[in-house]
PDB file of N, CA and C in Angstrom:
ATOM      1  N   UNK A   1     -13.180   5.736  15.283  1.00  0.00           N
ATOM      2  CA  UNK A   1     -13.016   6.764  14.286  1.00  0.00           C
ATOM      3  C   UNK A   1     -14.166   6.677  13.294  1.00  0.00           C
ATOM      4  N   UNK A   2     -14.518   7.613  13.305  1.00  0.00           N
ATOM      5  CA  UNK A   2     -16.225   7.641  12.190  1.00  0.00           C
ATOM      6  C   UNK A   2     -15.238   8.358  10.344  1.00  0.00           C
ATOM      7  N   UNK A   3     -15.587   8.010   9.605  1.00  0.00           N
ATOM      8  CA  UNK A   3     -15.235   8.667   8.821  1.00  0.00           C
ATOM      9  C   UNK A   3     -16.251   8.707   7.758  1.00  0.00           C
ATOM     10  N   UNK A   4     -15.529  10.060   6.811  1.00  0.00           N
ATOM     11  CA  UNK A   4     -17.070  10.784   6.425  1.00  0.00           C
ATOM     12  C   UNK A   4     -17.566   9.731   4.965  1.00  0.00           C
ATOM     13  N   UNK A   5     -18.616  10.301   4.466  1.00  0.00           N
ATOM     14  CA  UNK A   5     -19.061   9.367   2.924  1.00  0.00           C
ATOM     15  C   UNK A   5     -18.058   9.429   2.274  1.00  0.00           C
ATOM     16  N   UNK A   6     -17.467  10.610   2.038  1.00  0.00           N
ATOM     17  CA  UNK A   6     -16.163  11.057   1.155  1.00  0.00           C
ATOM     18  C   UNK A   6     -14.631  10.522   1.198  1.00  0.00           C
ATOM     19  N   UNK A   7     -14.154   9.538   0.725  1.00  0.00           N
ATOM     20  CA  UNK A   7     -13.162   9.744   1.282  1.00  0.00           C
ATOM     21  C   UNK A   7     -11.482   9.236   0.068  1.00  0.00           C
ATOM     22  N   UNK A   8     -10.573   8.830   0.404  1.00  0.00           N
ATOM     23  CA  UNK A   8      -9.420   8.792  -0.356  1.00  0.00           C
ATOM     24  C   UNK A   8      -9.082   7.864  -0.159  1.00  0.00           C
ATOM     25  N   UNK A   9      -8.528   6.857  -1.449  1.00  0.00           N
ATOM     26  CA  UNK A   9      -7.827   5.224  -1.727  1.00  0.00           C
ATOM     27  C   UNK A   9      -6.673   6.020  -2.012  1.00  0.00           C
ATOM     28  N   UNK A  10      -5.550   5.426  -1.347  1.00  0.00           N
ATOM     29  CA  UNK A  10      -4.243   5.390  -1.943  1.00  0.00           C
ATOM     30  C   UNK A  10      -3.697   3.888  -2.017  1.00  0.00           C
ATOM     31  N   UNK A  11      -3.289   3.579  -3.206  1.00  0.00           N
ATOM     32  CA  UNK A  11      -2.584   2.170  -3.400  1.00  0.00           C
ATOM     33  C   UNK A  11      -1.464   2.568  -4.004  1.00  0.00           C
ATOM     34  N   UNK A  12      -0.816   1.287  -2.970  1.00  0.00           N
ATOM     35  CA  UNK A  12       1.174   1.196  -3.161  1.00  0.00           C
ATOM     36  C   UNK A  12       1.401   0.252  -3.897  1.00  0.00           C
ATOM     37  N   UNK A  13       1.711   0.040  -4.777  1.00  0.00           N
ATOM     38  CA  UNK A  13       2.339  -1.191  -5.952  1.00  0.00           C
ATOM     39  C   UNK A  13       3.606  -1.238  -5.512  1.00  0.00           C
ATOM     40  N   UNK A  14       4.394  -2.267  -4.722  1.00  0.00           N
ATOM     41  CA  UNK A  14       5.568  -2.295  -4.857  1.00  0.00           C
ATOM     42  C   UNK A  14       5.968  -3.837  -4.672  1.00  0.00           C
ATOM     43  N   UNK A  15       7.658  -3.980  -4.496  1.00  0.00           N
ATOM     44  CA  UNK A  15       7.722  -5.620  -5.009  1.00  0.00           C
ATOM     45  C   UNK A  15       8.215  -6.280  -3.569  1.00  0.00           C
ATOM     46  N   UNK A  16       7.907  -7.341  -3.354  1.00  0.00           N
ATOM     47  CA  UNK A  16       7.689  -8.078  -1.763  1.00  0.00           C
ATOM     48  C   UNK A  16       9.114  -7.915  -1.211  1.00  0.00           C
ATOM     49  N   UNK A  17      10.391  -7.688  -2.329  1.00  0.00           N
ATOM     50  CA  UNK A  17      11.146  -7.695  -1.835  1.00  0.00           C
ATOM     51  C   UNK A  17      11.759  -6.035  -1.594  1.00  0.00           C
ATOM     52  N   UNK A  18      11.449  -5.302  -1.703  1.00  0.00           N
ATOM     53  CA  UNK A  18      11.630  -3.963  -1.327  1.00  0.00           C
ATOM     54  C   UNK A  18      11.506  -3.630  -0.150  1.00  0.00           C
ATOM     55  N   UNK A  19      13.041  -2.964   0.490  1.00  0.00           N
ATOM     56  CA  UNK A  19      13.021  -2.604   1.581  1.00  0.00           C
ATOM     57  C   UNK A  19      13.238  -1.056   2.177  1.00  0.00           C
ATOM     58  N   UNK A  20      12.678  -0.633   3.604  1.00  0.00           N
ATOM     59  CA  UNK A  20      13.292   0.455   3.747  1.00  0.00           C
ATOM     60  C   UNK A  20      13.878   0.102   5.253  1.00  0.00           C
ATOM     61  N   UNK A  21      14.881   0.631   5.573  1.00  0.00           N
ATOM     62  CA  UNK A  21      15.680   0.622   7.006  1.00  0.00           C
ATOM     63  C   UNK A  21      15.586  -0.623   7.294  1.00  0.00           C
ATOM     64  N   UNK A  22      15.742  -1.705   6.479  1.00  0.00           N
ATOM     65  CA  UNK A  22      16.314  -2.829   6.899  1.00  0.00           C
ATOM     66  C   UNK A  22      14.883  -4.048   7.112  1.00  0.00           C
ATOM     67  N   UNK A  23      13.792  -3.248   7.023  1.00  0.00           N
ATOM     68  CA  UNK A  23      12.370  -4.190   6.850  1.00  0.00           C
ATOM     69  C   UNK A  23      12.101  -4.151   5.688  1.00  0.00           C
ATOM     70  N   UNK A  24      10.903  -5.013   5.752  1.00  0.00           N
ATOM     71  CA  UNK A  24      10.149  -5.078   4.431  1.00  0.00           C
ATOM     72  C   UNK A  24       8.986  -3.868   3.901  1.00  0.00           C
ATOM     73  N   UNK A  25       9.197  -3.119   2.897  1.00  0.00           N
ATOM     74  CA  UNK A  25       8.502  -1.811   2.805  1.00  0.00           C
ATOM     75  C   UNK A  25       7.350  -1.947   3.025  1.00  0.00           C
ATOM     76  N   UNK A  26       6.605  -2.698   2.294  1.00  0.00           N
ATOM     77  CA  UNK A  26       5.123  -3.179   2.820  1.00  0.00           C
ATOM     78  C   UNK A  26       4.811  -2.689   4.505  1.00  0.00           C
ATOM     79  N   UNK A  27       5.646  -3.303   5.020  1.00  0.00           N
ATOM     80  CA  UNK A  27       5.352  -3.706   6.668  1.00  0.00           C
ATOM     81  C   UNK A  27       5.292  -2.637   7.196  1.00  0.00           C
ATOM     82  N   UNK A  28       6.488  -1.379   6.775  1.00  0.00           N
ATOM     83  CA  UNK A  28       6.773   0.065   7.242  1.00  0.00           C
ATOM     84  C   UNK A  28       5.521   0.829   6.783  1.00  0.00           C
ATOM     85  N   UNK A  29       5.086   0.571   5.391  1.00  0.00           N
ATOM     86  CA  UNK A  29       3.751   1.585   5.323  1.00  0.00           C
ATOM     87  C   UNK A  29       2.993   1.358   6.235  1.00  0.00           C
ATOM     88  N   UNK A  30       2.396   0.242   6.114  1.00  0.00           N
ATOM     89  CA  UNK A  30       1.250  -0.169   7.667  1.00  0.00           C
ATOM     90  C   UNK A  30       1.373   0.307   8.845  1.00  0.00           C
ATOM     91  N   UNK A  31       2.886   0.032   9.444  1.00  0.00           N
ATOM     92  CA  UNK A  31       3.465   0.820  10.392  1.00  0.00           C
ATOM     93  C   UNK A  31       3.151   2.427  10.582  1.00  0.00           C
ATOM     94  N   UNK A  32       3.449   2.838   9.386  1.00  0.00           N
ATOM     95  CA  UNK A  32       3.813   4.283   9.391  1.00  0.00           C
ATOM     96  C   UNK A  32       1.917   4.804   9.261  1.00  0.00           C
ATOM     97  N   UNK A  33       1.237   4.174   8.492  1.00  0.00           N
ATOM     98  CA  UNK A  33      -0.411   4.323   8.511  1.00  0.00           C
ATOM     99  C   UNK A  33      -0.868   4.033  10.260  1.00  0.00           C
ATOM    100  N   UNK A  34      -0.178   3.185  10.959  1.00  0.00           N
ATOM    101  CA  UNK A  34      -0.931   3.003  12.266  1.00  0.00           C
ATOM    102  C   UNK A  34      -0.342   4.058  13.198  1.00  0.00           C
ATOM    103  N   UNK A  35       0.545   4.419  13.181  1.00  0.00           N
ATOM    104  CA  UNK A  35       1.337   5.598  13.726  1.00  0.00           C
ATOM    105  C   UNK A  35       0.968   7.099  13.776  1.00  0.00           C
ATOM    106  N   UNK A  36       0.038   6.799  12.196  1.00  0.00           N
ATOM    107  CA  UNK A  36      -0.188   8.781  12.130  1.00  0.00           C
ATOM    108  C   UNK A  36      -1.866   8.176  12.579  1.00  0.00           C
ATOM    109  N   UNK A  37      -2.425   7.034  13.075  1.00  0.00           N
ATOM    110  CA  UNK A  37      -3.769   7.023  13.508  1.00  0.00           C
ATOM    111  C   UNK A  37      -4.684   6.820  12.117  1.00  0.00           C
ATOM    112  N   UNK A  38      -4.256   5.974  11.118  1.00  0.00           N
ATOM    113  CA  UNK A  38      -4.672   6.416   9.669  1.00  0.00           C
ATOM    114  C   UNK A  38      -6.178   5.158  10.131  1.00  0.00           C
ATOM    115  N   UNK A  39      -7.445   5.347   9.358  1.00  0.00           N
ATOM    116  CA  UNK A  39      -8.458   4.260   9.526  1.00  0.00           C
ATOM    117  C   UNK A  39      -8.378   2.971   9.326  1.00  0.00           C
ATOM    118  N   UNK A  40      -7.349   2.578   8.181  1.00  0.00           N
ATOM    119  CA  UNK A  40      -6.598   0.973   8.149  1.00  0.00           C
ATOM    120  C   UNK A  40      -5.732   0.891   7.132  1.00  0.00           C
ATOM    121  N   UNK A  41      -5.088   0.067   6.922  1.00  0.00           N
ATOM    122  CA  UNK A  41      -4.231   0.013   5.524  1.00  0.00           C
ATOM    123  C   UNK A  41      -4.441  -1.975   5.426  1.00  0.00           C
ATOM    124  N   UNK A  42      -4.740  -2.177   4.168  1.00  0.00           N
ATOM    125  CA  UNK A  42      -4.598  -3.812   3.897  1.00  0.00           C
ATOM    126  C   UNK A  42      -3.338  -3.682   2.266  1.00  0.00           C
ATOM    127  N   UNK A  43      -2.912  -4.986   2.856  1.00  0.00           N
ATOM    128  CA  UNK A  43      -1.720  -5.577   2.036  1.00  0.00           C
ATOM    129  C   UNK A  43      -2.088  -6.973   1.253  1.00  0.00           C
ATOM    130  N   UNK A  44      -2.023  -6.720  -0.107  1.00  0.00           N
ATOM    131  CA  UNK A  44      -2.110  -7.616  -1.062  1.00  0.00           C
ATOM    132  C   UNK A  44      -1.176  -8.725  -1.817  1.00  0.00           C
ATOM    133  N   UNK A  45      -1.106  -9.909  -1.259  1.00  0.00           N
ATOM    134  CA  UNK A  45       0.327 -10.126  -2.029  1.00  0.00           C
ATOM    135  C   UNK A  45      -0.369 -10.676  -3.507  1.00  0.00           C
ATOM    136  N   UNK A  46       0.308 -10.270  -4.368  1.00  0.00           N
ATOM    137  CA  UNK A  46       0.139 -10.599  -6.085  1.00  0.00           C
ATOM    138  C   UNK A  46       0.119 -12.021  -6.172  1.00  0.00           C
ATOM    139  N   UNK A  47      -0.040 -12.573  -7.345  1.00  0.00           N
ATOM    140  CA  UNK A  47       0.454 -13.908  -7.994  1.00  0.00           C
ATOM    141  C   UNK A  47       1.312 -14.152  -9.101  1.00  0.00           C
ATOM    142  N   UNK A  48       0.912 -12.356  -9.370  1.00  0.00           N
ATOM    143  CA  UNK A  48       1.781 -12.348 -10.731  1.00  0.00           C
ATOM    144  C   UNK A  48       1.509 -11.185 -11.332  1.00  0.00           C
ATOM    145  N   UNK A  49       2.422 -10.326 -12.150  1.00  0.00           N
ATOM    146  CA  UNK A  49       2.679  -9.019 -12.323  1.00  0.00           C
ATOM    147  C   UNK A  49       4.007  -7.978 -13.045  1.00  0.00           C
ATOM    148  N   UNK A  50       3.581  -7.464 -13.209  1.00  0.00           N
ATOM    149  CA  UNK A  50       4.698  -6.559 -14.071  1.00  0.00           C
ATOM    150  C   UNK A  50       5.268  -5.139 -13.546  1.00  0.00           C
ATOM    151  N   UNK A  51       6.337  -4.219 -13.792  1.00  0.00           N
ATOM    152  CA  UNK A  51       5.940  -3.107 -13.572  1.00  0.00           C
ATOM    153  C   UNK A  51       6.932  -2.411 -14.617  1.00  0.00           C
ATOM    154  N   UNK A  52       7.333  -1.047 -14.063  1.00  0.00           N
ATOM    155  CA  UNK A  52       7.914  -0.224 -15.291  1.00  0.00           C
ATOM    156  C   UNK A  52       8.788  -1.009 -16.046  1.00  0.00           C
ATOM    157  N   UNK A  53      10.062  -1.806 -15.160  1.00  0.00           N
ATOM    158  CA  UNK A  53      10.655  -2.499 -16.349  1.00  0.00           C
ATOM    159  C   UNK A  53      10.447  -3.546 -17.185  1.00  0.00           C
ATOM    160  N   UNK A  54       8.665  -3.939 -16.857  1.00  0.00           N
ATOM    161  CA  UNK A  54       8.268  -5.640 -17.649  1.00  0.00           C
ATOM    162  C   UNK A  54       9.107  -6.324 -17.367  1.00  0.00           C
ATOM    163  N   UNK A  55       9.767  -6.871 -15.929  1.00  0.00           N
ATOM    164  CA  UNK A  55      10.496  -7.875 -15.875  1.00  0.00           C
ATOM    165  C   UNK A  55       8.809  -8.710 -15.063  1.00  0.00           C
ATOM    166  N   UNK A  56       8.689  -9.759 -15.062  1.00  0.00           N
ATOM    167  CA  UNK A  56       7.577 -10.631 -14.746  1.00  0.00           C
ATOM    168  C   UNK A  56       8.100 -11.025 -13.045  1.00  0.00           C
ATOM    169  N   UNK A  57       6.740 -11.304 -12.550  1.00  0.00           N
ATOM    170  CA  UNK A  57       7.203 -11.309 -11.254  1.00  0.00           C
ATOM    171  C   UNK A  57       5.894 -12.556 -10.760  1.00  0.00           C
ATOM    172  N   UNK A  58       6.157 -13.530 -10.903  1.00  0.00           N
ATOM    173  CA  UNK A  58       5.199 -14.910 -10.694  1.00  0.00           C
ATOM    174  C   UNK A  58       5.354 -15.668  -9.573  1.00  0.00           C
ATOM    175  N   UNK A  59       4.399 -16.382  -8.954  1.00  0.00           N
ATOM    176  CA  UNK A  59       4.480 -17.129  -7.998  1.00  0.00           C
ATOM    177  C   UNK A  59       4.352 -18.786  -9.040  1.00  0.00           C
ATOM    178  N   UNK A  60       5.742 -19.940  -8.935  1.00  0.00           N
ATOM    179  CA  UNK A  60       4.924 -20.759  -9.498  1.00  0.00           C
ATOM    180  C   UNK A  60       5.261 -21.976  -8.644  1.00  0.00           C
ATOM    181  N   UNK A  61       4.598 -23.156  -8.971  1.00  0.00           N
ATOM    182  CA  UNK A  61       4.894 -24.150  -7.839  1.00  0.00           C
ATOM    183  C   UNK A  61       6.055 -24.869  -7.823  1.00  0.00           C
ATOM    184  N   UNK A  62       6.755 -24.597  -8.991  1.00  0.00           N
ATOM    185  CA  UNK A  62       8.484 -25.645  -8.914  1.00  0.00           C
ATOM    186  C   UNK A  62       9.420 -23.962  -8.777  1.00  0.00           C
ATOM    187  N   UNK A  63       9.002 -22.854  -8.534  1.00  0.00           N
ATOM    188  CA  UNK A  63       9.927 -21.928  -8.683  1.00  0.00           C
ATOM    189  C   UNK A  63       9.357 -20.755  -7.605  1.00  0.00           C
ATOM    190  N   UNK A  64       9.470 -20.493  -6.110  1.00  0.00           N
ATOM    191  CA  UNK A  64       9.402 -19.626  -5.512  1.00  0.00           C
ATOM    192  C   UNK A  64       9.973 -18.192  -6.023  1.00  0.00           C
ATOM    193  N   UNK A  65       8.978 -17.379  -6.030  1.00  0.00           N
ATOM    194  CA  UNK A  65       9.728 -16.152  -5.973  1.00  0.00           C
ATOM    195  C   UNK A  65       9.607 -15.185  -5.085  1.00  0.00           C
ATOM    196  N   UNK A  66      10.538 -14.633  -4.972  1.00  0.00           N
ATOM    197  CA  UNK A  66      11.179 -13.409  -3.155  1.00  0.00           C
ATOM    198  C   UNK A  66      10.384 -12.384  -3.822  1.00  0.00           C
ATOM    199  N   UNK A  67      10.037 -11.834  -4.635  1.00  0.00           N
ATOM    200  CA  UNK A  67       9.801 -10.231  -5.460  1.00  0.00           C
ATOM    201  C   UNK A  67       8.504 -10.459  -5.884  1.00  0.00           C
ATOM    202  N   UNK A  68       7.917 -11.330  -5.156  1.00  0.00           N
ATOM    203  CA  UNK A  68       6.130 -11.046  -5.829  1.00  0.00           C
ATOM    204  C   UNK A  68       5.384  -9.744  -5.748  1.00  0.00           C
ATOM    205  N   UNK A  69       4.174  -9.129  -6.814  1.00  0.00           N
ATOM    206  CA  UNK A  69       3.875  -7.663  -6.815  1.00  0.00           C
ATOM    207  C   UNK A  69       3.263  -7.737  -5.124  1.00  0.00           C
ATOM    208  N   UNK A  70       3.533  -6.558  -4.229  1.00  0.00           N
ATOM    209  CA  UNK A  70       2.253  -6.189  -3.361  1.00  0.00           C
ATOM    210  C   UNK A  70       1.757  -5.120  -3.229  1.00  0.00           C
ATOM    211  N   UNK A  71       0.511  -5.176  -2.939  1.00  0.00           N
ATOM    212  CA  UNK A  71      -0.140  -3.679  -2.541  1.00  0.00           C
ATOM    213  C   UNK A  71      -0.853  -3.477  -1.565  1.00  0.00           C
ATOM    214  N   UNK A  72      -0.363  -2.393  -1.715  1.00  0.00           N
ATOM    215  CA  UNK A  72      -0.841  -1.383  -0.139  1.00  0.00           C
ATOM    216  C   UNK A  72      -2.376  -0.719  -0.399  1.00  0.00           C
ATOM    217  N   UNK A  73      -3.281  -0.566   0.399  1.00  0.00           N
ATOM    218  CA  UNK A  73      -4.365   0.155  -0.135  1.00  0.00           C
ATOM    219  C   UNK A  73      -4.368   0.708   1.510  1.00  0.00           C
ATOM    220  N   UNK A  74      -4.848   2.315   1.208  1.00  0.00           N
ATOM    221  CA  UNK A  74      -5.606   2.997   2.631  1.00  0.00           C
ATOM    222  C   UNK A  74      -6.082   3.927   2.129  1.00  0.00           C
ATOM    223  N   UNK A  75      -7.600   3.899   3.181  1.00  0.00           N
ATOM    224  CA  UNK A  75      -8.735   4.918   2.406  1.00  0.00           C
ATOM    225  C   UNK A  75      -8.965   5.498   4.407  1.00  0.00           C
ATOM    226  N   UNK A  76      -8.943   6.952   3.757  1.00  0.00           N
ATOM    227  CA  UNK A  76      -9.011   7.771   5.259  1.00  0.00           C
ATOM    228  C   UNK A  76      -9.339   9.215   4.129  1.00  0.00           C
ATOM    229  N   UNK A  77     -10.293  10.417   5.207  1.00  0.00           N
ATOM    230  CA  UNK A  77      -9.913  11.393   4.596  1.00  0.00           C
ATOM    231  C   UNK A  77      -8.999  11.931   3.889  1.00  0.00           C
ATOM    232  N   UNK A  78      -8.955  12.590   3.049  1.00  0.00           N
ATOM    233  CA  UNK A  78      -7.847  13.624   2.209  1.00  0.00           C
ATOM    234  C   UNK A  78      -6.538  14.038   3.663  1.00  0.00           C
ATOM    235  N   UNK A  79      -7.591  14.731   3.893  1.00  0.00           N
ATOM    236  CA  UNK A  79      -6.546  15.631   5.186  1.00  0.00           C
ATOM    237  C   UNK A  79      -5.501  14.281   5.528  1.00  0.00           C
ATOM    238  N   UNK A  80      -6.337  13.067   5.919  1.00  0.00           N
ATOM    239  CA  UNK A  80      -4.875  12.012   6.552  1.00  0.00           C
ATOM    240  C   UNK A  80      -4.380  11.386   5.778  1.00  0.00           C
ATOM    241  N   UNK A  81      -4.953  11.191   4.577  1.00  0.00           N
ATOM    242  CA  UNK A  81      -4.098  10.806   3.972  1.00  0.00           C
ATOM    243  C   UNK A  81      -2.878  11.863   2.894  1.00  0.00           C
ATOM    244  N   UNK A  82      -3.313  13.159   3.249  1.00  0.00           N
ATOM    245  CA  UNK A  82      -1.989  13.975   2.813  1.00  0.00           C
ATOM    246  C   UNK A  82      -0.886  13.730   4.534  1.00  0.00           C
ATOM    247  N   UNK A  83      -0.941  13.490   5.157  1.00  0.00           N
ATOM    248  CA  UNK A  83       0.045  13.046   6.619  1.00  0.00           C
ATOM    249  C   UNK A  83       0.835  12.180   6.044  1.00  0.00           C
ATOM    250  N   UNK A  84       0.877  10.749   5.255  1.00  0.00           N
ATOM    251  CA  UNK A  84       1.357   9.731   4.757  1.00  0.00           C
ATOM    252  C   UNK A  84       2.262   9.942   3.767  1.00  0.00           C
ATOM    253  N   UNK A  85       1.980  11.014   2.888  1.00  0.00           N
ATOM    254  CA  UNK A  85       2.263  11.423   1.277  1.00  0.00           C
ATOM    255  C   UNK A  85       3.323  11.403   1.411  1.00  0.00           C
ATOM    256  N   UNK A  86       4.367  12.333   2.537  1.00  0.00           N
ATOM    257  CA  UNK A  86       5.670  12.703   2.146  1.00  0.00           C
ATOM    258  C   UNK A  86       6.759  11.455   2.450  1.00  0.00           C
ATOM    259  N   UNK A  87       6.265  10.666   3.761  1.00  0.00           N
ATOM    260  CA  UNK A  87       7.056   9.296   3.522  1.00  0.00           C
ATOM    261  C   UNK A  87       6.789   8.574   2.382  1.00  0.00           C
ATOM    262  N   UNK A  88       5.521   8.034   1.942  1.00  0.00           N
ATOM    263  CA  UNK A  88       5.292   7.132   1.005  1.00  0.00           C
ATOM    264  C   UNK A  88       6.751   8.387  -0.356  1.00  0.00           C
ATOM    265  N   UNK A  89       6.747   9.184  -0.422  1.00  0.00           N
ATOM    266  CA  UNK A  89       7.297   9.817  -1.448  1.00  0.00           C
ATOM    267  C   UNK A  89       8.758   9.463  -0.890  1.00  0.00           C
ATOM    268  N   UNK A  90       8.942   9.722   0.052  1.00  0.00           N
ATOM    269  CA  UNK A  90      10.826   9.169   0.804  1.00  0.00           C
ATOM    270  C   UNK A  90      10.971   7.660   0.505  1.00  0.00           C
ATOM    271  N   UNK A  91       9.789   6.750   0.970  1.00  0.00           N
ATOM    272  CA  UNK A  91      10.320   5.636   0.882  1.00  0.00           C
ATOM    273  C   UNK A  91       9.960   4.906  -0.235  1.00  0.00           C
ATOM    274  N   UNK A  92       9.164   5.217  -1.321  1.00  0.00           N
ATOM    275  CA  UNK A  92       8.996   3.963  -2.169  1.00  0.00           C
ATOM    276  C   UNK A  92       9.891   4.699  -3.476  1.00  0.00           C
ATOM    277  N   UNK A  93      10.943   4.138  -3.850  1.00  0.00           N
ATOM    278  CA  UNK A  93      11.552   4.621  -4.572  1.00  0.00           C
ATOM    279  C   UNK A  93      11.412   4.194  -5.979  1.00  0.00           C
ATOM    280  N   UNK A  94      11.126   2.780  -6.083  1.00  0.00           N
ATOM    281  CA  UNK A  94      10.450   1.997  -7.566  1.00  0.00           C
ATOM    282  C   UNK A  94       8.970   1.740  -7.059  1.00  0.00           C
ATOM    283  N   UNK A  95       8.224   1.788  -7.717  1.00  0.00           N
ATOM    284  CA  UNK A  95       6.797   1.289  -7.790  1.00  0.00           C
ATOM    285  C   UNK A  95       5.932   1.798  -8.537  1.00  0.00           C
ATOM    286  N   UNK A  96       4.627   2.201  -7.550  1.00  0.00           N
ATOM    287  CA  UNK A  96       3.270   2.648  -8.389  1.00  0.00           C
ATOM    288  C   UNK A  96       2.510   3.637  -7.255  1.00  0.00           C
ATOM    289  N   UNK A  97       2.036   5.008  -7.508  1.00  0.00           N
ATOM    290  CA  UNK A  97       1.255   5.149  -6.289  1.00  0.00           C
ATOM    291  C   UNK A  97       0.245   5.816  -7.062  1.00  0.00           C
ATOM    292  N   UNK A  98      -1.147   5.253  -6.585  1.00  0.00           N
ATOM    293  CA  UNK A  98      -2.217   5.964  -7.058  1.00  0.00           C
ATOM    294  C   UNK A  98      -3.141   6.651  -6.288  1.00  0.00           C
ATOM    295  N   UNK A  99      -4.057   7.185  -6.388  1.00  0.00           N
ATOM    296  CA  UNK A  99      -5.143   8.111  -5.298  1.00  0.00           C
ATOM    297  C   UNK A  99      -6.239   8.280  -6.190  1.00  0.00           C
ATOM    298  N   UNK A 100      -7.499   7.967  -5.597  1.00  0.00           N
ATOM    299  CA  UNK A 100      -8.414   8.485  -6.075  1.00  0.00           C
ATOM    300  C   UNK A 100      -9.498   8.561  -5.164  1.00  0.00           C
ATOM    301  N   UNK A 101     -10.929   9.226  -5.219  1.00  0.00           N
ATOM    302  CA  UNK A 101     -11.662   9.621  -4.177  1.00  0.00           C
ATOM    303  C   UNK A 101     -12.532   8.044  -4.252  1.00  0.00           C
ATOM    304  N   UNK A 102     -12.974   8.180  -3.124  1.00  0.00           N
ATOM    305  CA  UNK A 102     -14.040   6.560  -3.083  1.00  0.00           C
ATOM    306  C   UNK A 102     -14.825   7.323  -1.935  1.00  0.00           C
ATOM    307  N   UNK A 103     -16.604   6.337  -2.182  1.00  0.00           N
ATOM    308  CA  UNK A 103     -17.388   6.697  -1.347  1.00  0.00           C
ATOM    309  C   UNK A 103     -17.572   5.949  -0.444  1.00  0.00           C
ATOM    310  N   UNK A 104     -17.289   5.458   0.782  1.00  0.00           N
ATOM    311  CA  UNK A 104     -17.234   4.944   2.155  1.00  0.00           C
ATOM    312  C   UNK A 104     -18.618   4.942   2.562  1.00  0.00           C
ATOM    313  N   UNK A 105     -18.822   3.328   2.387  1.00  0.00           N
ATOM    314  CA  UNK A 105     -20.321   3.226   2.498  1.00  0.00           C
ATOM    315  C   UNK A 105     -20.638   2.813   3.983  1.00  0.00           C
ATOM    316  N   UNK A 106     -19.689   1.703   4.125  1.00  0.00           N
ATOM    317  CA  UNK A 106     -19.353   1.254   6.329  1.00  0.00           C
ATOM    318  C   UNK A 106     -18.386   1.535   6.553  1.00  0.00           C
ATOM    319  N   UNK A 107     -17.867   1.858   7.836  1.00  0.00           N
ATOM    320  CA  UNK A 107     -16.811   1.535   8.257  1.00  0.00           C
ATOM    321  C   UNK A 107     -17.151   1.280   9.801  1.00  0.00           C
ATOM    322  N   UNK A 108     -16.938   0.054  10.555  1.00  0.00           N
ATOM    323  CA  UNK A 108     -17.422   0.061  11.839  1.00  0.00           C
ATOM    324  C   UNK A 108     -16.488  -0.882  12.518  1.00  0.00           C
ATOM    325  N   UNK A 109     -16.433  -1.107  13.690  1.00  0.00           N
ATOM    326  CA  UNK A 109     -15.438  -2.000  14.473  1.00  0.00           C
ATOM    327  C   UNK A 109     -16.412  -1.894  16.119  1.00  0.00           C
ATOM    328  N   UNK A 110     -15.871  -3.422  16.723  1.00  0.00           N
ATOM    329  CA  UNK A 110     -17.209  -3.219  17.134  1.00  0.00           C
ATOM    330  C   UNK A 110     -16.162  -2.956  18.647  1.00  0.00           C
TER     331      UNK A 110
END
């Protein structure tokens, strides 16, 4: 897949423990990005983080936590990444979703 200079970041802020249909939401976006043929999606796990309700969400070494922040990032044309929009809108019900244009300097696989 060649894709053009132009293209679209969408990042998912949501919490490690958020699920949809019984997985981990994280896992379903990726899923659902490799499914519509999207150029890639990478997953971030946090260390530490906040969100609308400022409850704190830390990784520390005497205290595991299940709900660390993660994020989703995928950069593909506009056009594919409007394909994604209406699940990401079904399934992330608490979080963060952002979009903005980015210029795609490589993209290659060999």
């Amino acid at each position: 897949m060649k894709l053009p200079e132009e293209g679209t970041l969408v990042r998912i802020f949501i919490g490690e423990g958020d699920r949809w249909k019984g997985r981990p939401l994280y896992e379903q976006i990726v899923l659902k990005a490799r499914e519509l043929n999207m150029a890639g999606a990478t997953v971030t796990r946090g260390v530490l983080g906040f969100g609308a309700d400022s409850r704190l969400h830390a990784e520390k070494i005497l205290r595991l936590s299940e709900d660390l922040p993660m994020i989703i990032e995928i950069v593909d044309k506009q056009e594919r990444i409007d394909l994604i929009m209406p699940f990401l809108d079904e399934a992330v019900t608490e979080g963060l979703i952002t979009m903005e244009p980015v210029r795609v300097v490589k993209y290659r696989h060999s």
